[in-house]
PDB file of N, CA and C in Angstrom:
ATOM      1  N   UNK A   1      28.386   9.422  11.334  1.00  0.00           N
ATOM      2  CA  UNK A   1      27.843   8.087  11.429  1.00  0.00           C
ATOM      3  C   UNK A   1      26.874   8.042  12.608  1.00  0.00           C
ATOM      4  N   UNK A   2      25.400   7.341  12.289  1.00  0.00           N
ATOM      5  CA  UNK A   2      24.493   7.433  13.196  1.00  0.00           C
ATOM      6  C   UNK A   2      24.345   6.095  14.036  1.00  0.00           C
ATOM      7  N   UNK A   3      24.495   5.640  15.104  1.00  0.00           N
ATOM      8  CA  UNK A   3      24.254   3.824  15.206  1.00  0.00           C
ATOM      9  C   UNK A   3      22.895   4.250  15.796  1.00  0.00           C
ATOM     10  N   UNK A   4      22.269   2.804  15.160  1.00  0.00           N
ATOM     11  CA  UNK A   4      20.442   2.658  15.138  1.00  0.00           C
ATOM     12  C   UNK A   4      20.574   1.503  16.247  1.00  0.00           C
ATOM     13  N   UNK A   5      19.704   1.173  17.066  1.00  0.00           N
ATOM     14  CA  UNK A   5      19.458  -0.022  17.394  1.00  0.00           C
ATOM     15  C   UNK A   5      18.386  -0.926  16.647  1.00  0.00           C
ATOM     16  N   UNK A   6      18.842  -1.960  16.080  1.00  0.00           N
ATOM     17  CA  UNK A   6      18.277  -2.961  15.086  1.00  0.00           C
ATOM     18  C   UNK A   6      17.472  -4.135  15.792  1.00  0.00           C
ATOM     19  N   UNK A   7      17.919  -4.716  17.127  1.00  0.00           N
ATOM     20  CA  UNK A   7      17.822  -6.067  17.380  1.00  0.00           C
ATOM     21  C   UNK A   7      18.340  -5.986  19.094  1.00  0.00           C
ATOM     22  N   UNK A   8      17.932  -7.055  19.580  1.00  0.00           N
ATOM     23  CA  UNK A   8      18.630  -7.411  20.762  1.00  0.00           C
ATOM     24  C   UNK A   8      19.055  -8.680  20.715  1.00  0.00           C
ATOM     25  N   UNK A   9      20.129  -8.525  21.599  1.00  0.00           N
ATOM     26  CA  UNK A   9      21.293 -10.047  21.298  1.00  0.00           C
ATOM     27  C   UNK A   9      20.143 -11.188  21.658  1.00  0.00           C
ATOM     28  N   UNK A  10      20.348 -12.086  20.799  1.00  0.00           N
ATOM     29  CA  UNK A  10      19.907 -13.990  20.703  1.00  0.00           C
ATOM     30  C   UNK A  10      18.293 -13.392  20.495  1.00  0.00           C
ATOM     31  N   UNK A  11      18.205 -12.325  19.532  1.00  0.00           N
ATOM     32  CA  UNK A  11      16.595 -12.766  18.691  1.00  0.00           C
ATOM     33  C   UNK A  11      17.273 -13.143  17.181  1.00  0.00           C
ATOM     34  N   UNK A  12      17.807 -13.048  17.329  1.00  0.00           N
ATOM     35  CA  UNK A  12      18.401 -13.257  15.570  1.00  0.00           C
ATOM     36  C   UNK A  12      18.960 -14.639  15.664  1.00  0.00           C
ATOM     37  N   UNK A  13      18.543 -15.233  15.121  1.00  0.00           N
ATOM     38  CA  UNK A  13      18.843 -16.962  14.841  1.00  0.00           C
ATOM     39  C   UNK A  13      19.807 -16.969  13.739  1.00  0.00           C
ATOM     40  N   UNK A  14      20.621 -17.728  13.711  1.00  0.00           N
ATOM     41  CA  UNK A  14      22.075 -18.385  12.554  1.00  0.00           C
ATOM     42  C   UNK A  14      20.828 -18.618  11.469  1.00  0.00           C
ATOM     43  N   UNK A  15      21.750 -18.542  10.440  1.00  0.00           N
ATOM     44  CA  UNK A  15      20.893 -19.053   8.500  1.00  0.00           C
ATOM     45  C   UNK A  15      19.658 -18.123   8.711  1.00  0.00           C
ATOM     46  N   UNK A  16      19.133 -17.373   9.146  1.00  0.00           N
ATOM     47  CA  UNK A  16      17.873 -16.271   8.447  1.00  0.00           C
ATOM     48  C   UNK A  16      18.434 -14.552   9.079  1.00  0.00           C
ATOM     49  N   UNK A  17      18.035 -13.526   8.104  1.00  0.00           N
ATOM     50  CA  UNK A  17      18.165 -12.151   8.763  1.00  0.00           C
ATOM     51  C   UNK A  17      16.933 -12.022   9.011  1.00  0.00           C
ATOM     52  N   UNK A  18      17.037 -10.606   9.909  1.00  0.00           N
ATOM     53  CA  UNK A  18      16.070  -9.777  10.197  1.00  0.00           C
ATOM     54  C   UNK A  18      16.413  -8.573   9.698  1.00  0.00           C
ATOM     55  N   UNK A  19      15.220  -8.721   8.926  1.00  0.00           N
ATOM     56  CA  UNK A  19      15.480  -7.191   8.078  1.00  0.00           C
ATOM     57  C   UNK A  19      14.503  -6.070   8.507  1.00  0.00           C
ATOM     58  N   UNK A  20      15.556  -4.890   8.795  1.00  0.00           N
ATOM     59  CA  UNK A  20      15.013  -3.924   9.513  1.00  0.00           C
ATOM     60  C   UNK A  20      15.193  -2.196   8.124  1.00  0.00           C
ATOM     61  N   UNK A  21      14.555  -1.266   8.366  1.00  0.00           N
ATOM     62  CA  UNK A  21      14.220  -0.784   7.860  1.00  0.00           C
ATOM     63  C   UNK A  21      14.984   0.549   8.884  1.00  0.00           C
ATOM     64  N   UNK A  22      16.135   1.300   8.266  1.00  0.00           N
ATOM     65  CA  UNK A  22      17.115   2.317   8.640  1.00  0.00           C
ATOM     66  C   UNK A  22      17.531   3.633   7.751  1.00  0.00           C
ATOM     67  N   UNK A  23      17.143   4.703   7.760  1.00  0.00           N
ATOM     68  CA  UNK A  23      17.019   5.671   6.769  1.00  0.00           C
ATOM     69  C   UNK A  23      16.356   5.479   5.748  1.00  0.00           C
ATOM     70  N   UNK A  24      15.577   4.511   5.395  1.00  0.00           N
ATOM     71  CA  UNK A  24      14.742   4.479   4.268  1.00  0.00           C
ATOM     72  C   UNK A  24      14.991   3.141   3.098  1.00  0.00           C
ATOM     73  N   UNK A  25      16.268   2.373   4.571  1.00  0.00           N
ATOM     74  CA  UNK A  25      17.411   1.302   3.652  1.00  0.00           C
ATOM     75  C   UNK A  25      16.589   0.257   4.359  1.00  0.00           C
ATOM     76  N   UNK A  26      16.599  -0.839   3.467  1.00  0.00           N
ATOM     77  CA  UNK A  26      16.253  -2.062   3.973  1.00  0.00           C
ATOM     78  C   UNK A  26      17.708  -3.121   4.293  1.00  0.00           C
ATOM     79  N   UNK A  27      17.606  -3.660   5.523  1.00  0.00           N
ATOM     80  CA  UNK A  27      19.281  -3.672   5.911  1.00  0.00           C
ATOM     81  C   UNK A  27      18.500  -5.490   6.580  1.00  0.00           C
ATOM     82  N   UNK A  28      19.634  -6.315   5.756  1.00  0.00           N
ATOM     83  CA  UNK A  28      19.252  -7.769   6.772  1.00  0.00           C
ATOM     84  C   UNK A  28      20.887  -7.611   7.834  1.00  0.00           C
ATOM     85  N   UNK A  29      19.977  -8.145   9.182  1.00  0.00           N
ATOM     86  CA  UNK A  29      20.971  -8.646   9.940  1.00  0.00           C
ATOM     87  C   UNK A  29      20.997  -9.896  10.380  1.00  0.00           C
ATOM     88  N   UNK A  30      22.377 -10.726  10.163  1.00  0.00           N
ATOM     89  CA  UNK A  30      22.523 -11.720  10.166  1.00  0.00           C
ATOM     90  C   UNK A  30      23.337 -12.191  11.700  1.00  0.00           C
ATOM     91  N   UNK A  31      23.621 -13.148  11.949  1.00  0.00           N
ATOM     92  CA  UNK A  31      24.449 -13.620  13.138  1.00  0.00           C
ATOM     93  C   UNK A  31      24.740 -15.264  13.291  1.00  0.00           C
ATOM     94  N   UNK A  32      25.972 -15.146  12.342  1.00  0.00           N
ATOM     95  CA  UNK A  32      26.631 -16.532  12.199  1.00  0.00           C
ATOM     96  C   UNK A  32      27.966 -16.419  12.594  1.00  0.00           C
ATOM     97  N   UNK A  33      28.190 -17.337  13.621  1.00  0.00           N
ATOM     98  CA  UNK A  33      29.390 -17.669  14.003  1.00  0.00           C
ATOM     99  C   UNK A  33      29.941 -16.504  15.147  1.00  0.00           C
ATOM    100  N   UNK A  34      29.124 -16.399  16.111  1.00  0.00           N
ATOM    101  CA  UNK A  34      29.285 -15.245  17.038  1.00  0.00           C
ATOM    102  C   UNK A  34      29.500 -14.087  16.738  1.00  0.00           C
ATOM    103  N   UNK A  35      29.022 -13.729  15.134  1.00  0.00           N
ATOM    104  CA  UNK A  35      29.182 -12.201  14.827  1.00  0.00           C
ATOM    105  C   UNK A  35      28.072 -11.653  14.453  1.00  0.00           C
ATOM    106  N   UNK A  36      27.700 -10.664  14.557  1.00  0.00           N
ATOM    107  CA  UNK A  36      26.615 -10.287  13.667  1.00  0.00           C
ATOM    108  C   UNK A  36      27.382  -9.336  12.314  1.00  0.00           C
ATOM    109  N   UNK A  37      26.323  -9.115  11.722  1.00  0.00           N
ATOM    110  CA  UNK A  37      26.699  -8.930  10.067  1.00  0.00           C
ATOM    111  C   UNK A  37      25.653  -8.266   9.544  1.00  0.00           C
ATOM    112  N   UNK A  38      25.913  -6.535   9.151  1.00  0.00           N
ATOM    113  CA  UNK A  38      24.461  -6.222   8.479  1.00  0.00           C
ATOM    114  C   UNK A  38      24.666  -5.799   7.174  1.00  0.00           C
ATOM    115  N   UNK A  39      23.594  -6.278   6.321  1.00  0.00           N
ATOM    116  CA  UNK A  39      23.919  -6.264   4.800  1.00  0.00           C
ATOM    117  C   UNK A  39      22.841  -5.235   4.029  1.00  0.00           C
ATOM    118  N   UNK A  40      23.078  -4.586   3.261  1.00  0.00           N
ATOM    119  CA  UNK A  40      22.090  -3.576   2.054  1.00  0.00           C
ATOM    120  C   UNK A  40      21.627  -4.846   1.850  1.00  0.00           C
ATOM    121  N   UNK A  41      19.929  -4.704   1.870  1.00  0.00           N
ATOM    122  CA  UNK A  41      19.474  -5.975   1.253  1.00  0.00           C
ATOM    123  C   UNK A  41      18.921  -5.798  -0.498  1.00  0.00           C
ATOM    124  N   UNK A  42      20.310  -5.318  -1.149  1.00  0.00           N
ATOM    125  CA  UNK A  42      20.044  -5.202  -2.471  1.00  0.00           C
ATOM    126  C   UNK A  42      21.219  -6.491  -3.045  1.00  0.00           C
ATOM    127  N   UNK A  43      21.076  -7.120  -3.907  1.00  0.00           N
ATOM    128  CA  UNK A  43      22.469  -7.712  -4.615  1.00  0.00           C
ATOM    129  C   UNK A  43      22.503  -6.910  -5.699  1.00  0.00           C
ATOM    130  N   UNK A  44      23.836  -6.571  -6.383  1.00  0.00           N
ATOM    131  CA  UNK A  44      24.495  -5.550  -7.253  1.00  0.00           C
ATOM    132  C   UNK A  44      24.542  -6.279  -8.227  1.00  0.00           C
ATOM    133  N   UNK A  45      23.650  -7.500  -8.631  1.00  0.00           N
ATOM    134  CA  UNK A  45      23.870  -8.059  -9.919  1.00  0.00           C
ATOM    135  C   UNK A  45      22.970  -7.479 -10.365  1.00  0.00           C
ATOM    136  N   UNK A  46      21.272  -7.932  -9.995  1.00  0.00           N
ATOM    137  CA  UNK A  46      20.162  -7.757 -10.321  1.00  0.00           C
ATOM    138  C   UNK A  46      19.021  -6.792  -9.603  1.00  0.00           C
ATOM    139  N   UNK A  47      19.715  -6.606  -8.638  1.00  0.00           N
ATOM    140  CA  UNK A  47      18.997  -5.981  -7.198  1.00  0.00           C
ATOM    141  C   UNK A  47      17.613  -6.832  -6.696  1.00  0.00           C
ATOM    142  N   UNK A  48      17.871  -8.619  -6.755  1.00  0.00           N
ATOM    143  CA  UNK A  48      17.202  -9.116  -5.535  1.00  0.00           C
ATOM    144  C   UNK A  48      17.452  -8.781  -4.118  1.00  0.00           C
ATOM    145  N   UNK A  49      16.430  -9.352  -3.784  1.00  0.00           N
ATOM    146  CA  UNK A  49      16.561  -9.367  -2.171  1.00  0.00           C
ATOM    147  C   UNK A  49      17.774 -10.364  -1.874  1.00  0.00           C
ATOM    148  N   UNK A  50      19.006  -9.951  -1.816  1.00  0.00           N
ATOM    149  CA  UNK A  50      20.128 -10.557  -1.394  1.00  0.00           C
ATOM    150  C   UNK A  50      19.884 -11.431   0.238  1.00  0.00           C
ATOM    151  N   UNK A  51      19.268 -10.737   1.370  1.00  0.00           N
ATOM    152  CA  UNK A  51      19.353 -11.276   2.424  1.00  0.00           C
ATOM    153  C   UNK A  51      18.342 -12.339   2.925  1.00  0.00           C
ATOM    154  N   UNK A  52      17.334 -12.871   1.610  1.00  0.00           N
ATOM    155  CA  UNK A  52      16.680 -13.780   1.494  1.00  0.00           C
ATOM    156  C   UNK A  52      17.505 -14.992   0.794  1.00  0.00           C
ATOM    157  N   UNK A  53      18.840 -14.673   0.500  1.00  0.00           N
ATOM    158  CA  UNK A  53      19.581 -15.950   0.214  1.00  0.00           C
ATOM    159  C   UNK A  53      20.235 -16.404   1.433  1.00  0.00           C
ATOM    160  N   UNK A  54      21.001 -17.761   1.064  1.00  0.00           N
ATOM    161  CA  UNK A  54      21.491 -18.276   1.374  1.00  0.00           C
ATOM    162  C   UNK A  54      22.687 -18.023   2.229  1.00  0.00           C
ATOM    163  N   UNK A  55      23.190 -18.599   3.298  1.00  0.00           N
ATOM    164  CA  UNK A  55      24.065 -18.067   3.970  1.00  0.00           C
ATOM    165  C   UNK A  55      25.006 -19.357   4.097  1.00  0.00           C
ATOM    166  N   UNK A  56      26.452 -19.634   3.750  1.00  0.00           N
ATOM    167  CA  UNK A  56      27.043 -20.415   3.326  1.00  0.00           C
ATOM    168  C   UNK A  56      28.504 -20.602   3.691  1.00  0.00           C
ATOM    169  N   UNK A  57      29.389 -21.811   3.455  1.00  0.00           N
ATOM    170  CA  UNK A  57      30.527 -21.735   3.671  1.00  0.00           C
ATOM    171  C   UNK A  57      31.147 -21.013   1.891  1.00  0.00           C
ATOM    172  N   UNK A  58      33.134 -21.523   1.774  1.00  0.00           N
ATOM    173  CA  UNK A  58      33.106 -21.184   0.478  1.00  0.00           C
ATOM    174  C   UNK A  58      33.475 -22.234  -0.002  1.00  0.00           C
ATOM    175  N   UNK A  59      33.548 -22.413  -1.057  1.00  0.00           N
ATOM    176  CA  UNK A  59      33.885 -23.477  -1.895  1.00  0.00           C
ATOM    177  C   UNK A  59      35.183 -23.203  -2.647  1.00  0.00           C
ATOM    178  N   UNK A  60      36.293 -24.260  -2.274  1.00  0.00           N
ATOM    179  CA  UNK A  60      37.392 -24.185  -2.792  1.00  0.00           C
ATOM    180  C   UNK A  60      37.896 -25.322  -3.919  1.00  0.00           C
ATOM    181  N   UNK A  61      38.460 -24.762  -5.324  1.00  0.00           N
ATOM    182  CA  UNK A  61      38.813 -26.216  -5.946  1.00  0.00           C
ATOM    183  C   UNK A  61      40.150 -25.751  -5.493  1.00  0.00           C
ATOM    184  N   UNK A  62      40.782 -27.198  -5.477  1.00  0.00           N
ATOM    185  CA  UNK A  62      42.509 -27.260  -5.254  1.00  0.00           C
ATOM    186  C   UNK A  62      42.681 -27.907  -6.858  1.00  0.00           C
ATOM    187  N   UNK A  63      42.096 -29.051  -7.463  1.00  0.00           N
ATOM    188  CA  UNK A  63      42.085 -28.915  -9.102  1.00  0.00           C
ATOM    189  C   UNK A  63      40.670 -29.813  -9.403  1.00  0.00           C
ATOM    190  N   UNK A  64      41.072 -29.913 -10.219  1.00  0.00           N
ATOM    191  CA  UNK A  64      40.005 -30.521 -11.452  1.00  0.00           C
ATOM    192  C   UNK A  64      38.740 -31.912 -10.296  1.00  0.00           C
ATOM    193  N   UNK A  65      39.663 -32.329  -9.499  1.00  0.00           N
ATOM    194  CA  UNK A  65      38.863 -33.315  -9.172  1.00  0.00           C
ATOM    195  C   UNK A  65      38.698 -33.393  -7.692  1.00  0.00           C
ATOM    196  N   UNK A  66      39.417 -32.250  -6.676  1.00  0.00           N
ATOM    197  CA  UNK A  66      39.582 -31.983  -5.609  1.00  0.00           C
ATOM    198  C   UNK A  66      38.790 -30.544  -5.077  1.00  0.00           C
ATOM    199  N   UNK A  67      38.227 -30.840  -4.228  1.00  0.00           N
ATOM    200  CA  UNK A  67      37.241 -29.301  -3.638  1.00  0.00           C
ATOM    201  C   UNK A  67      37.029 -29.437  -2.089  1.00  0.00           C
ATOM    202  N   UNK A  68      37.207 -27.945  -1.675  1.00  0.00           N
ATOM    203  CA  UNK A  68      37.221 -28.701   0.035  1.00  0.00           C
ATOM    204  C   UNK A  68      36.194 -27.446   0.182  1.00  0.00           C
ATOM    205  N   UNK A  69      35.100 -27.200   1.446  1.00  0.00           N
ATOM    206  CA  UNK A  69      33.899 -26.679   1.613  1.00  0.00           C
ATOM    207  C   UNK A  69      34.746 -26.087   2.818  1.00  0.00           C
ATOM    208  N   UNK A  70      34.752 -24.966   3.573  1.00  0.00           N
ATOM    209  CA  UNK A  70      35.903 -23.872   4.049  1.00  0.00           C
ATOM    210  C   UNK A  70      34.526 -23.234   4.583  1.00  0.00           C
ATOM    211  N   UNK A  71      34.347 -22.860   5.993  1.00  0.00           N
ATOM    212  CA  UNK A  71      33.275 -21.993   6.420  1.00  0.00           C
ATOM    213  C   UNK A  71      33.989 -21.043   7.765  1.00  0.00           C
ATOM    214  N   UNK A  72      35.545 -20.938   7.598  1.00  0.00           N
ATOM    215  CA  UNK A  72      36.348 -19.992   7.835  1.00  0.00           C
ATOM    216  C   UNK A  72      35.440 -18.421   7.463  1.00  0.00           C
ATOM    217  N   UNK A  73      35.374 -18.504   6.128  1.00  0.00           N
ATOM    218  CA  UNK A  73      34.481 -17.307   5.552  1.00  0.00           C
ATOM    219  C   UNK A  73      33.192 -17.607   4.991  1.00  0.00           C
ATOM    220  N   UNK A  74      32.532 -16.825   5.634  1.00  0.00           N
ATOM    221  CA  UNK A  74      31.086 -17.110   4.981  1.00  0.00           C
ATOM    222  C   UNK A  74      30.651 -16.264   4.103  1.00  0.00           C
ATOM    223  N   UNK A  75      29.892 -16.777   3.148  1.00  0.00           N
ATOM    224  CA  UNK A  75      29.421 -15.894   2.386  1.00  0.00           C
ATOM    225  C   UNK A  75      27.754 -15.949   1.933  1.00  0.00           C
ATOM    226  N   UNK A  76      27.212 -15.170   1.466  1.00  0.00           N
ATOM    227  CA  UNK A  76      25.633 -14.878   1.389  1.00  0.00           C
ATOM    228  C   UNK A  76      25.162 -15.244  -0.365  1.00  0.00           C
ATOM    229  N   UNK A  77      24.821 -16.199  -0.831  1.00  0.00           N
ATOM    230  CA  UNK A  77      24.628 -16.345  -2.017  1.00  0.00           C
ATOM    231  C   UNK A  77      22.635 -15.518  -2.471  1.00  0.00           C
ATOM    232  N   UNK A  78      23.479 -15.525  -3.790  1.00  0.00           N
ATOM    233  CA  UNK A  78      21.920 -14.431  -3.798  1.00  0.00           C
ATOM    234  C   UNK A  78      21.074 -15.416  -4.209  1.00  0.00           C
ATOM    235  N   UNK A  79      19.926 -15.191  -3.871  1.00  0.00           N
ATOM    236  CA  UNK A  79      18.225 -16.011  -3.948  1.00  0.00           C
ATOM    237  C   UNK A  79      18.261 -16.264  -5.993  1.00  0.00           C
ATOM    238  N   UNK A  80      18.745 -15.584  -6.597  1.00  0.00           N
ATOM    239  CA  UNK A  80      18.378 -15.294  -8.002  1.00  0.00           C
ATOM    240  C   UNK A  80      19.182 -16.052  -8.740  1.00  0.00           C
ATOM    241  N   UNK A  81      20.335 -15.259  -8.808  1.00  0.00           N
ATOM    242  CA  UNK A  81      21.020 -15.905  -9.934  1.00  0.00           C
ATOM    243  C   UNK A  81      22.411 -16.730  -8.810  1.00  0.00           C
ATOM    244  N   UNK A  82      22.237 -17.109  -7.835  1.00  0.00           N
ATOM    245  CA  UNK A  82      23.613 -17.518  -6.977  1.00  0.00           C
ATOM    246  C   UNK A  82      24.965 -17.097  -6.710  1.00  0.00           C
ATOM    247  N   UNK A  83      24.781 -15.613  -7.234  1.00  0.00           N
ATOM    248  CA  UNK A  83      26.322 -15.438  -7.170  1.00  0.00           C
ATOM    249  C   UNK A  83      26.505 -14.807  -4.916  1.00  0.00           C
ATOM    250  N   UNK A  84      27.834 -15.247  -5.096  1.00  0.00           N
ATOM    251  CA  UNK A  84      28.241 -15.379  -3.431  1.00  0.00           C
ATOM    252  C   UNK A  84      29.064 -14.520  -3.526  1.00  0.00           C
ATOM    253  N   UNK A  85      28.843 -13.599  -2.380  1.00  0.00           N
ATOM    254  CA  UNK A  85      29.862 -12.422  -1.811  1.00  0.00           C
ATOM    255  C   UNK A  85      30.161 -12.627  -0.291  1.00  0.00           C
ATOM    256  N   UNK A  86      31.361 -12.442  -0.031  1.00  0.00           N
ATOM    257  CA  UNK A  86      31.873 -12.341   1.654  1.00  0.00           C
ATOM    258  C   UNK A  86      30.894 -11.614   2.523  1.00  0.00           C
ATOM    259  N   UNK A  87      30.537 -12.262   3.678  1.00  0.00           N
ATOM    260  CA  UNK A  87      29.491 -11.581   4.485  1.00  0.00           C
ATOM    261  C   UNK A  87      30.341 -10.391   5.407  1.00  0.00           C
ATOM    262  N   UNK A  88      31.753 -10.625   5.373  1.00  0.00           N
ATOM    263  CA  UNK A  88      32.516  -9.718   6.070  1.00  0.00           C
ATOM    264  C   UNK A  88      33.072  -8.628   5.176  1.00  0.00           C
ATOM    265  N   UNK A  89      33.122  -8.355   3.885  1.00  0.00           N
ATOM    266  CA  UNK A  89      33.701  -7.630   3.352  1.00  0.00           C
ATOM    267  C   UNK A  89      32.912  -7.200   2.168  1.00  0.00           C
ATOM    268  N   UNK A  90      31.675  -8.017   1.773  1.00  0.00           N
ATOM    269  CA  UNK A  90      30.794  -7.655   0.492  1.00  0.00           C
ATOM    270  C   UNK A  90      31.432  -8.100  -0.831  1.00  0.00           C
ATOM    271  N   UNK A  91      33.400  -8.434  -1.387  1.00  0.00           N
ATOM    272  CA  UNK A  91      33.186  -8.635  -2.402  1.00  0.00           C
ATOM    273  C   UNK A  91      32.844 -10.169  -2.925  1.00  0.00           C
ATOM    274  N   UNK A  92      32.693  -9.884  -3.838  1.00  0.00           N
ATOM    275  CA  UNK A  92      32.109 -11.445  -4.225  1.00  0.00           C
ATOM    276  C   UNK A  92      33.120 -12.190  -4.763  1.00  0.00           C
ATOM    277  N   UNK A  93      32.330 -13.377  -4.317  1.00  0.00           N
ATOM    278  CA  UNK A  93      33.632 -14.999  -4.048  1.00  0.00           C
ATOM    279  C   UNK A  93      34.693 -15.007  -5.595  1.00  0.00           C
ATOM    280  N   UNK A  94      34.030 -14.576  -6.519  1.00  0.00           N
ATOM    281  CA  UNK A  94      34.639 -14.717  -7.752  1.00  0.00           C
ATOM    282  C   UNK A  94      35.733 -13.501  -8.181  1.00  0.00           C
ATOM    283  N   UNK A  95      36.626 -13.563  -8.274  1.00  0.00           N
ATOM    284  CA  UNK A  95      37.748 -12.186  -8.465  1.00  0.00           C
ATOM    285  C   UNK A  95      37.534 -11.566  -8.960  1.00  0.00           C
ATOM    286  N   UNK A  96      37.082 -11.845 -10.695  1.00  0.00           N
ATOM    287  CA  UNK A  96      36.483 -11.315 -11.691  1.00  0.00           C
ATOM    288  C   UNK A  96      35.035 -10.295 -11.499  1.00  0.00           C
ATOM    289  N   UNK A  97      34.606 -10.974 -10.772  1.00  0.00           N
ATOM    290  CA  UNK A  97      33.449  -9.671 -10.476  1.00  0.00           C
ATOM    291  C   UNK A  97      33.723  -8.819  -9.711  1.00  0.00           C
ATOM    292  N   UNK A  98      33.072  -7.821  -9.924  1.00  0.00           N
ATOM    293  CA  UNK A  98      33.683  -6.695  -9.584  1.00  0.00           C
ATOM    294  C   UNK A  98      32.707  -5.586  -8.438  1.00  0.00           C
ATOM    295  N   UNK A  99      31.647  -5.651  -8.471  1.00  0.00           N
ATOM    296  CA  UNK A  99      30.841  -5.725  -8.061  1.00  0.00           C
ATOM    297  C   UNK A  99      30.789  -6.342  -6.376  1.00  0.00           C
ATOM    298  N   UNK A 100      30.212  -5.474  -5.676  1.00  0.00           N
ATOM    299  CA  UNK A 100      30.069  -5.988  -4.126  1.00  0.00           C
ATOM    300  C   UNK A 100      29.148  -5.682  -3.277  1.00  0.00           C
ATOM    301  N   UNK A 101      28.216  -5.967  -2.317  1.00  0.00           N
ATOM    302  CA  UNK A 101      27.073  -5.910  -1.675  1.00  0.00           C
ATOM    303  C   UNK A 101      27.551  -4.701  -0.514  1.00  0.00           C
ATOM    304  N   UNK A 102      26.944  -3.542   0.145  1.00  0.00           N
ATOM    305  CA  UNK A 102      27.106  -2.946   1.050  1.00  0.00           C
ATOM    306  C   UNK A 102      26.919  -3.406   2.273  1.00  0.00           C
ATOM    307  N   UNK A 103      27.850  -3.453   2.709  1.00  0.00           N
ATOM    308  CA  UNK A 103      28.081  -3.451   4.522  1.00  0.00           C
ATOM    309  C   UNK A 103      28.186  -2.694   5.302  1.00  0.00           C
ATOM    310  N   UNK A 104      27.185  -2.587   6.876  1.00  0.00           N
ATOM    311  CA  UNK A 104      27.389  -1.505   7.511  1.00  0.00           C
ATOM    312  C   UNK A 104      28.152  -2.453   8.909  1.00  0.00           C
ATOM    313  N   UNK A 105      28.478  -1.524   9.450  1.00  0.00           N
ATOM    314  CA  UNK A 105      29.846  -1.759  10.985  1.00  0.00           C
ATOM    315  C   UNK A 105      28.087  -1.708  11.879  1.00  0.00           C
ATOM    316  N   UNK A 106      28.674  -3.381  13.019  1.00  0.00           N
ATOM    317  CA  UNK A 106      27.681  -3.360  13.645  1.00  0.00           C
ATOM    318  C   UNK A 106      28.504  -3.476  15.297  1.00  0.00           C
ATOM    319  N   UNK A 107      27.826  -2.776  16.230  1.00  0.00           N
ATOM    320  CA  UNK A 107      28.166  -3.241  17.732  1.00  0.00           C
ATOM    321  C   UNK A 107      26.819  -3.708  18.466  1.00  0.00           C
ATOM    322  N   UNK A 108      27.387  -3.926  19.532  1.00  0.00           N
ATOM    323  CA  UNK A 108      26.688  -4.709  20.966  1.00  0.00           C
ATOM    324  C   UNK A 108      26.957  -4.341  21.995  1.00  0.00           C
ATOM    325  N   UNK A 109      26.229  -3.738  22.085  1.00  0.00           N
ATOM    326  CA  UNK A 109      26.096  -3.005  23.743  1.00  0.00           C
ATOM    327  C   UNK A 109      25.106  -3.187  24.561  1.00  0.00           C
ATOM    328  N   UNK A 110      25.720  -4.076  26.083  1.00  0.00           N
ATOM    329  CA  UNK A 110      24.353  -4.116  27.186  1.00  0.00           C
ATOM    330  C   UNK A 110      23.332  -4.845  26.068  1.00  0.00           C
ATOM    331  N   UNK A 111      23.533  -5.910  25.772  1.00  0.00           N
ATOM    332  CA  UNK A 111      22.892  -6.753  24.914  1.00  0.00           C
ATOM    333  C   UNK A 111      21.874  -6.391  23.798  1.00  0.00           C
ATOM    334  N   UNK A 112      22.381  -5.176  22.946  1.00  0.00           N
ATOM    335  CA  UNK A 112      21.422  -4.601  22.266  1.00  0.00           C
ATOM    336  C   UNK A 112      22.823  -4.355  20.613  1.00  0.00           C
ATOM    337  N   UNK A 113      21.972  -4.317  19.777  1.00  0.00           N
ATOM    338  CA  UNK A 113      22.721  -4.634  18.374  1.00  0.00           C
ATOM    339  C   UNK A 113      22.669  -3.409  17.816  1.00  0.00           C
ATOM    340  N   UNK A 114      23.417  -2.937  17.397  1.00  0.00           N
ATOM    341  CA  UNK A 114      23.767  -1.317  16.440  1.00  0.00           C
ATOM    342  C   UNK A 114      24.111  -1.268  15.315  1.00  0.00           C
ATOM    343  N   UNK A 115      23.336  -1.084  14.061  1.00  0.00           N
ATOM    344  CA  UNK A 115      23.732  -0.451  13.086  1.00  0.00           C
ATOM    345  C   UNK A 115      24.382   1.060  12.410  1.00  0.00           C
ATOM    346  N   UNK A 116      25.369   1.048  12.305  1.00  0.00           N
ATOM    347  CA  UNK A 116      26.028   2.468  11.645  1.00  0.00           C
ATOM    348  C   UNK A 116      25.448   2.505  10.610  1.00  0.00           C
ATOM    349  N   UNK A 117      24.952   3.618   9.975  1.00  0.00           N
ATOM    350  CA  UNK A 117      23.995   4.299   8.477  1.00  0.00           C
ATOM    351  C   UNK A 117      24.486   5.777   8.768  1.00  0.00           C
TER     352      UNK A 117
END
């Protein structure tokens, strides 16, 4: 495992990545909620640009007429067709799919941001 330096801490603003370019991968990095988060900027439905979507809480029904909005976990909805995957784990919000976005392990060191590739 190689760590890249991507970014330095507080250029990356909450709700947009910066997508940086790492072995030949186009990788968005995100930073919501005091974490940063770096994503394959492919989605595994269609292969949009996933890290040009949306960055979101989740949406929970309890039933038919009850739904509570939960931003415990966030997740990255794709620009295309909307489907939402965990920004911490890649699989997507729906069980049934099966399918999940790549995540790489990021650190911070001496105020500078690291991607593993």
């Amino acid at each position: 495992m190689v760590w890249n330096l991507v970014a330095r801490e507080g250029e990356i603003a909450p709700g947009k990545a910066k997508l940086v370019q790492v072995d030949n991968k186009q990788i968005g990095i995100f930073y919501e909620g005091n974490k940063y988060y770096a994503i394959l900027n492919i989605c595994p439905h269609f292969h949009a640009e996933i890290c040009k979507g949306h960055v979101t809480g989740t949406l929970i029904c309890h039933s038919f007429e009850e739904y509570e909005m939960r931003h415990d976990e966030l997740v990255l909805r794709c620009p295309w067709h909307h489907w939402e995957f965990a920004m911490d784990s890649g699989k997507a919000v729906i069980p049934s799919i099966k399918q999940r976005l790549k995540i790489y392990e990021v650190k911070v060191e001496d105020g500078n941001v690291f991607v593993a590739v």
